[in-house]
Protein backbone atom coordinates (compact mmCIF):
# COMPACT_ATOMS: atom_id res chain seq x y z
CA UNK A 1 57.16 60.73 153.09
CA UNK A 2 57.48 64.68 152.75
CA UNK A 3 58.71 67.01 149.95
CA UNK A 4 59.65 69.82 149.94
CA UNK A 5 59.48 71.80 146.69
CA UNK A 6 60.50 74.88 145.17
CA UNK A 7 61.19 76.09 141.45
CA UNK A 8 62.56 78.79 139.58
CA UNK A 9 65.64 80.00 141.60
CA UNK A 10 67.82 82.30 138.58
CA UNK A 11 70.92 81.99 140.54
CA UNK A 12 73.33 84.82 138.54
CA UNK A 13 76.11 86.91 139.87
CA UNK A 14 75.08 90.46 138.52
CA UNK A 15 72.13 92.84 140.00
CA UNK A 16 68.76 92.54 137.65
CA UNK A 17 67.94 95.62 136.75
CA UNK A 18 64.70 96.36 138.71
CA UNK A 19 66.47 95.01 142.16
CA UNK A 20 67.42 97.26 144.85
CA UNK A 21 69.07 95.17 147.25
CA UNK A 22 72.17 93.04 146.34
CA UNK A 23 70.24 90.05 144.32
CA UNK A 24 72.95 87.16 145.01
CA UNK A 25 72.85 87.65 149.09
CA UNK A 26 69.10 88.38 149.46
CA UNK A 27 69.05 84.70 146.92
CA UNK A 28 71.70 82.96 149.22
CA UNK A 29 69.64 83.96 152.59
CA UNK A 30 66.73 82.14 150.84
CA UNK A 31 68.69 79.11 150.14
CA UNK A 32 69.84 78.81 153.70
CA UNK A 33 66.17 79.35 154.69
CA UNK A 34 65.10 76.45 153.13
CA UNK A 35 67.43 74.52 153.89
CA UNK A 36 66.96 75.22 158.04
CA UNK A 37 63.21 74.65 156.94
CA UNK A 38 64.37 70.86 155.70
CA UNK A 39 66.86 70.10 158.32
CA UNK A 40 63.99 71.42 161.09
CA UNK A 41 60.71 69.87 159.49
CA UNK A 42 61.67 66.37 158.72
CA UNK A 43 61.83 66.80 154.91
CA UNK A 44 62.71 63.36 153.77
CA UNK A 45 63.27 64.91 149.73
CA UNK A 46 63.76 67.95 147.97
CA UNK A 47 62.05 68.43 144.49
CA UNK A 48 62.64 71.86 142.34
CA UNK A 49 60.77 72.34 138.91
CA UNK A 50 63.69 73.94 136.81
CA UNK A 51 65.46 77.04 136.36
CA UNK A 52 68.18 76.90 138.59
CA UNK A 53 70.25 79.12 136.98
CA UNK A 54 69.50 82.20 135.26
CA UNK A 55 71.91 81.20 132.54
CA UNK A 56 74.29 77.30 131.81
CA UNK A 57 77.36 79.09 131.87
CA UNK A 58 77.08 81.36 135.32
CA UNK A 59 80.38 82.10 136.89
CA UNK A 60 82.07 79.58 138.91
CA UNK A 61 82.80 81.54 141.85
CA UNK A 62 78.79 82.19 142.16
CA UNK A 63 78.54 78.35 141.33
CA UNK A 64 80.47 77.21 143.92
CA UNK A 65 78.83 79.15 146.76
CA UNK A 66 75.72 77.64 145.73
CA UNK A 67 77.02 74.42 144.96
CA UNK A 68 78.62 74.41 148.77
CA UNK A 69 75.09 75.08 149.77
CA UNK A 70 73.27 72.35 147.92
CA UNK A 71 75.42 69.99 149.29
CA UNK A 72 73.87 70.35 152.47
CA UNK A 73 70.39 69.61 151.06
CA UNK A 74 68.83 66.40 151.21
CA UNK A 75 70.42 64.15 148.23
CA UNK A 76 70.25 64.16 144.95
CA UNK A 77 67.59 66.82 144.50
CA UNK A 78 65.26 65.43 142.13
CA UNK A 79 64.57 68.08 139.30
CA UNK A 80 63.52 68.81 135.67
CA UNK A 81 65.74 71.43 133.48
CA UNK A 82 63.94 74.97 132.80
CA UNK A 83 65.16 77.11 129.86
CA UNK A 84 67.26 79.04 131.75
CA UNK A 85 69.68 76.17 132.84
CA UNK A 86 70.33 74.35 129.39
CA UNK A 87 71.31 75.89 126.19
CA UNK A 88 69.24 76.40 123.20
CA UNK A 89 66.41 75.24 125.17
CA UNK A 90 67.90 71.68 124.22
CA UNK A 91 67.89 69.48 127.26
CA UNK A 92 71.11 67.44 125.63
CA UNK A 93 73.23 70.11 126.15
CA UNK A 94 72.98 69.54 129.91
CA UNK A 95 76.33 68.07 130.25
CA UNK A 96 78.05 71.37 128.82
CA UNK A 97 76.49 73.31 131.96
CA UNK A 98 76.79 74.03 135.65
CA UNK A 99 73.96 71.83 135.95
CA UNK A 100 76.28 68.72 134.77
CA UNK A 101 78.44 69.18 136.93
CA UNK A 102 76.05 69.05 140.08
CA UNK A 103 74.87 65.91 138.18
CA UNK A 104 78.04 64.45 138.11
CA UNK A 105 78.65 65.18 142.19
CA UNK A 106 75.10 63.48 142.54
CA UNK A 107 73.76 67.03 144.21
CA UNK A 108 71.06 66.78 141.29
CA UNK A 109 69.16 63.90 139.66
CA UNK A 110 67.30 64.88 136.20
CA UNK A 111 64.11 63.06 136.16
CA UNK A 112 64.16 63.04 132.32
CA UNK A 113 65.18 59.80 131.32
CA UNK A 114 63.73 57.36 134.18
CA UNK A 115 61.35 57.67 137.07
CA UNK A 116 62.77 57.39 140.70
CA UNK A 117 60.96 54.54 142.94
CA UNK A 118 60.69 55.70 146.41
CA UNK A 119 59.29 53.03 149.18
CA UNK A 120 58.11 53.48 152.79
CA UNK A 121 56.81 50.47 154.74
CA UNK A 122 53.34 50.50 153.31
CA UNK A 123 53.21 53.03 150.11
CA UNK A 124 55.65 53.51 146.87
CA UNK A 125 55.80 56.50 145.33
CA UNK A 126 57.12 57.34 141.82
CA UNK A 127 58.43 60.52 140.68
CA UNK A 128 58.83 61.23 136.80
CA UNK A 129 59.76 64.82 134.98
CA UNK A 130 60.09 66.38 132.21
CA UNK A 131 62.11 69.51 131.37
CA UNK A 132 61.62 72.29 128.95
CA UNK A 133 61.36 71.77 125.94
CA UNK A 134 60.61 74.65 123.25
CA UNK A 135 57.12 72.54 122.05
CA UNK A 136 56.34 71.97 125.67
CA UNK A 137 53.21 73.97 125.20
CA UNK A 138 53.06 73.70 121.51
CA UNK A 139 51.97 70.03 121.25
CA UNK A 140 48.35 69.69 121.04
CA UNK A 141 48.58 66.43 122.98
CA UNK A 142 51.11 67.77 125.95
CA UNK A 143 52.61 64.69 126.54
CA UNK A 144 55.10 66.25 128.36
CA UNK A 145 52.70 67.11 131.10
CA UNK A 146 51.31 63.81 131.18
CA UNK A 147 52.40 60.65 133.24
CA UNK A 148 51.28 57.34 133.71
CA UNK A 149 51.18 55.62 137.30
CA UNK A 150 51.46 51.62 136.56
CA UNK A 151 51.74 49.79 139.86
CA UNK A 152 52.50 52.25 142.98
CA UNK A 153 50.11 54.66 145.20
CA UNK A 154 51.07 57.44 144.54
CA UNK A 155 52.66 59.31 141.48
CA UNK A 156 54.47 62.54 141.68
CA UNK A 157 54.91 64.62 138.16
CA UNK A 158 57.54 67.69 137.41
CA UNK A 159 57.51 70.04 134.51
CA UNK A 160 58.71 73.34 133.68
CA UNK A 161 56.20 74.74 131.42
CA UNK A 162 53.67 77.39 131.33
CA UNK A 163 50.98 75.67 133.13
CA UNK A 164 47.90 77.95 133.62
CA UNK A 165 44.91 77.89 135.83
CA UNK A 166 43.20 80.00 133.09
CA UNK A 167 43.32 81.53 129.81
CA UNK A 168 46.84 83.66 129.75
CA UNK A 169 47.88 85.52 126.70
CA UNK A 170 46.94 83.84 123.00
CA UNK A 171 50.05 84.68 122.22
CA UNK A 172 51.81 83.36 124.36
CA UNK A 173 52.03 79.41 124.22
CA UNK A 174 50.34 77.63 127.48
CA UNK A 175 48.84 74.88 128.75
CA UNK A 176 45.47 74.83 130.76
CA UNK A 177 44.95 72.59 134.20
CA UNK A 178 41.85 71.61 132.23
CA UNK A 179 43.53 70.23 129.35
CA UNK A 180 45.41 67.66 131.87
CA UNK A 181 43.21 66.50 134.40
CA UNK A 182 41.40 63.45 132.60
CA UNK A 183 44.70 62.71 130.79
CA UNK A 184 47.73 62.24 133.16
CA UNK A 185 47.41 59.51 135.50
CA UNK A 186 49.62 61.60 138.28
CA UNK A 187 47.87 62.83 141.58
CA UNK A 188 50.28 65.62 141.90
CA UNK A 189 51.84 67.51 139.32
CA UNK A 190 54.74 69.79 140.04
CA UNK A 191 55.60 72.97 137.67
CA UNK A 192 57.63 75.65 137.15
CA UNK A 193 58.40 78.63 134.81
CA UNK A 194 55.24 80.64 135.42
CA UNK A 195 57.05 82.95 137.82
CA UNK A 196 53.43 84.42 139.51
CA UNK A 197 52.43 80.97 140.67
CA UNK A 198 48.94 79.38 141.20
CA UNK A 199 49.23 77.59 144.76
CA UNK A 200 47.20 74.48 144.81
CA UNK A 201 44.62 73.24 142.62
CA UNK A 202 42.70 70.41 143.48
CA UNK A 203 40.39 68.93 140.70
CA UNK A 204 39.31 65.72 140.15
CA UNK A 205 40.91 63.98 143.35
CA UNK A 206 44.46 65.42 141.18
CA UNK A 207 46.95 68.18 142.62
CA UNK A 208 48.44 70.86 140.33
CA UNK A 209 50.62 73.09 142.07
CA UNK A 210 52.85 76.26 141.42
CA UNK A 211 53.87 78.37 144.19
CA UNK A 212 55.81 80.75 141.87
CA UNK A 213 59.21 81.27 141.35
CA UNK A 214 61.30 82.00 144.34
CA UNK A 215 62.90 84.90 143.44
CA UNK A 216 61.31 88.12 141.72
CA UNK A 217 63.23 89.30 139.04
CA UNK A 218 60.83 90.98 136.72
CA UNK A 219 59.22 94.46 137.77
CA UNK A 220 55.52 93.88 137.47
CA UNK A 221 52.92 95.21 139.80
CA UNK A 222 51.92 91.26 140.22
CA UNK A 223 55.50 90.62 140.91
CA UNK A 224 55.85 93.38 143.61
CA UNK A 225 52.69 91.87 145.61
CA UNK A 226 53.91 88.72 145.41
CA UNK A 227 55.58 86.92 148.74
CA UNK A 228 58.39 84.15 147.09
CA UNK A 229 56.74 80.80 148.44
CA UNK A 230 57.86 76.82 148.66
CA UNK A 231 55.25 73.91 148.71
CA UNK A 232 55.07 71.11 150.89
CA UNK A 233 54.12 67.94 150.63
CA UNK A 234 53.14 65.34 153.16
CA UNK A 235 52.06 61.60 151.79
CA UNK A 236 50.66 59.02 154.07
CA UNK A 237 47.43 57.47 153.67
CA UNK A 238 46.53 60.81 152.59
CA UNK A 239 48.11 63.37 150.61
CA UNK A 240 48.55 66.90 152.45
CA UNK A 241 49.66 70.22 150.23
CA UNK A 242 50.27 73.31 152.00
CA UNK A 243 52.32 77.12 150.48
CA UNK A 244 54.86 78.60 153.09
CA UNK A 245 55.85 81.78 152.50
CA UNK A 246 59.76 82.78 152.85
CA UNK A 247 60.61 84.47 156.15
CA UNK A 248 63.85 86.21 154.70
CA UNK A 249 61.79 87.62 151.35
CA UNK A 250 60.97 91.55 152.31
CA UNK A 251 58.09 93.07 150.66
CA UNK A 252 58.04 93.51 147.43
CA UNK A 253 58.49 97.51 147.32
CA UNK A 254 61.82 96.72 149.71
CA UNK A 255 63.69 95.21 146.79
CA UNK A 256 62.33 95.87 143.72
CA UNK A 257 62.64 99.71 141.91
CA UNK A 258 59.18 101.25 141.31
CA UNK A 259 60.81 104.18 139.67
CA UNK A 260 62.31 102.20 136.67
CA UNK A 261 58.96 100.42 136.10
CA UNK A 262 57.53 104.09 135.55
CA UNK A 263 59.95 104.78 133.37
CA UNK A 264 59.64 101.59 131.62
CA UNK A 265 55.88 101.80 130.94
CA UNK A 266 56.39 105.52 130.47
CA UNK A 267 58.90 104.77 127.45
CA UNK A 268 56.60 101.90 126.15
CA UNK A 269 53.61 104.50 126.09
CA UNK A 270 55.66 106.74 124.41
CA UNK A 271 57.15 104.86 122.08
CA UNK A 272 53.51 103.51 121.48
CA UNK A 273 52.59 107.21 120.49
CA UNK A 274 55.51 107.67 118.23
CA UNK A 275 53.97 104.96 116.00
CA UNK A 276 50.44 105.62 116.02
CA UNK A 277 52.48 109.26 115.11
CA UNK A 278 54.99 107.88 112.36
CA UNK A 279 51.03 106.26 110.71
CA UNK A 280 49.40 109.71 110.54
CA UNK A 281 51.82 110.71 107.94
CA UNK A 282 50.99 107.72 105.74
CA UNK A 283 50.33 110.35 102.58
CA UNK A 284 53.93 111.75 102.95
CA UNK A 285 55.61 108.56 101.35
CA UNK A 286 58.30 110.62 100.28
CA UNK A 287 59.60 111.58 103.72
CA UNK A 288 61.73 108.97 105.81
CA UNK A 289 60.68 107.56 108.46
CA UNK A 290 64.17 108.21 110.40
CA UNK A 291 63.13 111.81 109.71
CA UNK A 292 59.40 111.72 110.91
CA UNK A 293 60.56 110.56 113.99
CA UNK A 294 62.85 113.08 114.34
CA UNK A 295 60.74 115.65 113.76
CA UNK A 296 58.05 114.11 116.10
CA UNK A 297 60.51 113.88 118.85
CA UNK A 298 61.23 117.60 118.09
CA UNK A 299 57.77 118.83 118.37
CA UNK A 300 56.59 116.56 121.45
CA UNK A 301 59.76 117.27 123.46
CA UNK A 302 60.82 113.01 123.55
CA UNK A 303 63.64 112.14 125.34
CA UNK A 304 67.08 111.57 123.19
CA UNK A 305 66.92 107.89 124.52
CA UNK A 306 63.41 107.46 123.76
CA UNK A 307 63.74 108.35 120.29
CA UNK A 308 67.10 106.65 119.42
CA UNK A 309 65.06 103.14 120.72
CA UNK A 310 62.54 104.05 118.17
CA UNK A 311 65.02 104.54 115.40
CA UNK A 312 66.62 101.28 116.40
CA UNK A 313 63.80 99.33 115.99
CA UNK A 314 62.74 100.77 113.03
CA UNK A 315 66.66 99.86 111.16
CA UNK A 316 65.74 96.07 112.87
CA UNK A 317 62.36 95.81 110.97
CA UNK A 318 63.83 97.49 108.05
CA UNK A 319 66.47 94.59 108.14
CA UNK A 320 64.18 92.15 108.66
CA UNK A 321 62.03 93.20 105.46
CA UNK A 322 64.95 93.53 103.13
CA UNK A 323 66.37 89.86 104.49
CA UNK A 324 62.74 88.44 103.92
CA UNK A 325 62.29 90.45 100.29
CA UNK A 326 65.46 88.91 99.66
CA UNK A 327 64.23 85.07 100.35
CA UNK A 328 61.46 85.78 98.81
């Protein structure tokens, strides 16, 4: 049998904000990509690791375009729901989304509740999921990475979680290939959500692989050097992984705005000076902190914009101390 997977797709309607190019045609071109890739390479399935929308309730018109493309693909597409696609991060809501309705049409199957048999001549394959949940990399045991095989060859896992190859951010929940790889019984597991991707990891005789999202939506230097990527896989009496790289996707300095990540970091950096600024006057109790900033915006020249974002989020921890004196 061969897959074909991919993961992370944001379909929306509006431009975001670091894109040059018109986001929804450069996304479509990429759909019809793969699907020329499936119709031309014998791809028997489709698998896709969540995040299919950028939002549950995207515009129908945009919908339907991609729906009308979907159709086309291999069916159902076997998936797991990222973030993006349900609301509240509560995969129950799914029948209140787009998502339900491809569901519905039987464009989409959502491994969560049962795992899908497949059989060839010789070999059976199963292929279980799990979508995001907001403990997915909370749980000390991460269950919902983990997936027993019982009686076929080969078993195929898919989750949408922040699956690392290595130590990320502390603060920012994640899971480690490490953790996994003498607890889940599959010999390939599928994920999503990590936009930058890992390829293919290959320990213990078990796959974990992440080619990164397809699209690039965020303006990161690691995003701009990034070429948007599928996986495929080929299963026979051996299992075969490979990363192809999207024709259609330009480079990443094409289609993404260098000049408003400057600005971005610039504004972060300044802010970040503002409030190492707003500290130094620690003996001056008496003066507001609304006016220290003004003054310090005065003094260093700050832009008006600059300065009103550091007022804002000033009144919003301000706010958030009086509602917390109040609880408490």
């Amino acid at each position: 049998m061969k897959f074909l997977f991919f993961t992370d797709t944001h379909i929306r309607g509006n431009n975001p904000r670091s894109r040059k190019d018109i986001f929804v045609e450069t996304l479509y071109l990429k759909f019809q990509e793969i699907l020329d890739y499936i119709n031309n390479n014998g791809i028997d399935y489709v698998l896709f690791g969540g995040d299919l929308f950028d939002r549950p309730d995207i515009s129908l018109s945009v919908a339907q375009r991609f729906i009308e493309l979907l159709n086309n693909f291999p069916k159902p597409i076997y998936m797991v729901l990222g973030n993006h696609d349900i609301y509240g991060q509560n995969p129950t809501t799914v029948n209140r989304t787009i998502l339900g309705i491809l569901q519905t049409l039987g464009i989409i199957k959502v491994l969560d509740n049962e795992p899908v048999i497949l059989k060839t001549l010789n070999k059976t394959i199963k292929i279980t999921g799990s979508s995001y949940k907001y403990d997915i990399d909370i749980d000390k045991n991460k269950e919902k990475y983990i997936s027993k095989k019982e009686e076929v060859d080969y078993l195929i896992h898919i989750v949408h979680g922040m699956l690392m190859e290595k130590e990320f951010i502390k603060e920012v929940p994640h899971t480690l290939i490490d953790e996994l790889v003498f607890n889940t019984e599959a010999d390939i597991t599928l994920c999503g959500h990590y936009h930058n991707g890992f390829g293919i990891k290959k320990i213990d005789n078990k796959y974990f692989v992440n080619p990164g999202a397809l699209v690039r939506i965020n303006n990161s230097l690691s995003e701009i050097n990034r070429m948007p990527s599928f996986a495929v896989i080929d299963i026979d009496d051996n299992i075969n992984i490979y990363i192809e790289k999207l024709a259609s996707a330009l480079k990443g300095e094409d289609v993404i705005d260098r000049d408003i990540v400057k600005l971005e970091e610039q504004k972060e950096v300044t802010f970040n000076k503002i409030i190492q600024s707003v500290s130094s006057y620690g003996s001056y109790q008496f003066i507001s902190l609304e006016k220290i900033i003004e003054e310090i915006a005065t003094r260093e020249n700050i832009p008006e914009d600059v300065k009103k974002e550091a007022i804002i989020r000033l009144e919003r921890s301000q706010i958030s101390l009086s509602e917390k004196e109040v609880v408490d």
